[in-house]
Protein backbone atom coordinates (compact mmCIF):
# COMPACT_ATOMS: atom_id res chain seq x y z
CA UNK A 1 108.16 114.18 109.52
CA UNK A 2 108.90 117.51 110.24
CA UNK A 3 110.02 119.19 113.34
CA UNK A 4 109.84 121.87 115.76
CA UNK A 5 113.79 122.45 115.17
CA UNK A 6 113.26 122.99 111.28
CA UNK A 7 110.23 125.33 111.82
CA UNK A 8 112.00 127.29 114.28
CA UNK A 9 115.10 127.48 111.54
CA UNK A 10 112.41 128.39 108.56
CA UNK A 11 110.87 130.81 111.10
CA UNK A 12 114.34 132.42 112.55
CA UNK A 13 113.41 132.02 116.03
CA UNK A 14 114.47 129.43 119.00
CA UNK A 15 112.77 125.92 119.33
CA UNK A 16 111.59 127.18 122.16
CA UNK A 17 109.68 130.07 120.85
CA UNK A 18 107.97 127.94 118.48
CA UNK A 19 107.11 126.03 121.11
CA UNK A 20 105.25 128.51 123.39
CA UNK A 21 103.33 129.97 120.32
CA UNK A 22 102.30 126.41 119.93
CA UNK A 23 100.75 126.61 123.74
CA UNK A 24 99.45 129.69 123.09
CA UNK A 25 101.58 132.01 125.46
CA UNK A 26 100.92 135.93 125.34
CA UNK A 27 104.75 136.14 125.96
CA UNK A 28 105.50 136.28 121.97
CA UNK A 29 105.31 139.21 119.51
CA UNK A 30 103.08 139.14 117.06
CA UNK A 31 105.72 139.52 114.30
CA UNK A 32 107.06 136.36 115.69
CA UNK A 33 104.40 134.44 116.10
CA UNK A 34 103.41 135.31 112.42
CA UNK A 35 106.50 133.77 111.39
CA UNK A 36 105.99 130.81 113.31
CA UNK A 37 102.58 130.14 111.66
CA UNK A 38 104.04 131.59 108.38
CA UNK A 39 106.57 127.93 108.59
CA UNK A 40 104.22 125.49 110.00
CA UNK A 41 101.92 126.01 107.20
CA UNK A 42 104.76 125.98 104.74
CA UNK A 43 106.54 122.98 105.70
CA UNK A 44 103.03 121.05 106.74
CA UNK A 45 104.13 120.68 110.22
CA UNK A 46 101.91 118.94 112.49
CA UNK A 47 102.65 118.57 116.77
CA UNK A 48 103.87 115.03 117.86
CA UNK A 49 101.00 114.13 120.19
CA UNK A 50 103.42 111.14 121.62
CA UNK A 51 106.34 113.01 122.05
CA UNK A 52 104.14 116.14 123.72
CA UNK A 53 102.87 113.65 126.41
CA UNK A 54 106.42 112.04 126.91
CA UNK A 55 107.56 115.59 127.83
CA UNK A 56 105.32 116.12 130.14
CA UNK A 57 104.37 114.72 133.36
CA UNK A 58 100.91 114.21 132.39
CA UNK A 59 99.46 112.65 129.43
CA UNK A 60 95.69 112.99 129.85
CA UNK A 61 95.58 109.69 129.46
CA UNK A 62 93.87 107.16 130.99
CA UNK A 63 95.23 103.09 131.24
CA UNK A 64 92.72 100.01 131.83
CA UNK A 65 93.56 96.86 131.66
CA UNK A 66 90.65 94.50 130.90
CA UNK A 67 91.83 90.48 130.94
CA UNK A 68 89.94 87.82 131.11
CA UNK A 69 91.64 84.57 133.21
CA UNK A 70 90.80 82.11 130.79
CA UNK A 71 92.42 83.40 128.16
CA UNK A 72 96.11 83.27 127.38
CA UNK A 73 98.30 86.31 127.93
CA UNK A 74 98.92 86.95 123.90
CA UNK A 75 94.65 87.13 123.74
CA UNK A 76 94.05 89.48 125.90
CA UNK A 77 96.90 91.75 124.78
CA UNK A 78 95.23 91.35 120.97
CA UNK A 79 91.79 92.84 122.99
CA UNK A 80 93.70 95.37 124.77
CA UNK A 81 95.70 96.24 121.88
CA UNK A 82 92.46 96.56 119.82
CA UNK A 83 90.58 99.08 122.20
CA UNK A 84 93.98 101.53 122.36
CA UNK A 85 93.98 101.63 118.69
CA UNK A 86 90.13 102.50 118.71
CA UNK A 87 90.76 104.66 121.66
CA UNK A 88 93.67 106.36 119.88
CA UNK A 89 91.89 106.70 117.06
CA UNK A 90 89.16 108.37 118.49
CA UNK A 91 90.93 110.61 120.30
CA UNK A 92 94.06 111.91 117.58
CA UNK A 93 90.98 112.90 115.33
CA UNK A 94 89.60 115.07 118.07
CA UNK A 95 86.13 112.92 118.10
């Protein structure tokens, strides 16, 4: 997996840079911010959505807990487990 560090060393800027032209600031020049593109495309890199929400103190995510009390705890963590991944899926493909 590539990171922000090693485009920011391909790109010959700071790991910060790279990451405001990833939020879109206006704050960056444009022969920067080619640069920055320029490495992300060359070395495939693609944002950790995880590690983005981690860093932040919102996620734009939402938690619900659905259990059902005659069920045993390790069922209703296989349901709940089953709708993140669907959720998850949904939402990392941008459907």
């Amino acid at each position: 997996m590539v990171t922000s560090e090693q485009v920011a060393q391909l790109a010959g800027v700071s790991r910060a840079t790279v990451s405001r032209v990833l939020n879109g600031s206006a704050h960056i020049s444009d022969e920067a911010r080619e640069r920055v593109h320029h490495a992300i495309k060359a070395l495939g890199y693609e944002p950790n959505i995880v590690a983005q929400n981690l860093a932040r103190p919102r996620s734009r995510m939402i938690a619900l807990g659905l259990f059902h009390e005659n069920e045993g705890l390790a069922h209703n963590l296989d349901v709940l487990r089953i709708i993140f991944i669907s959720i998850w899926s949904g939402t990392s493909t941008g459907a």
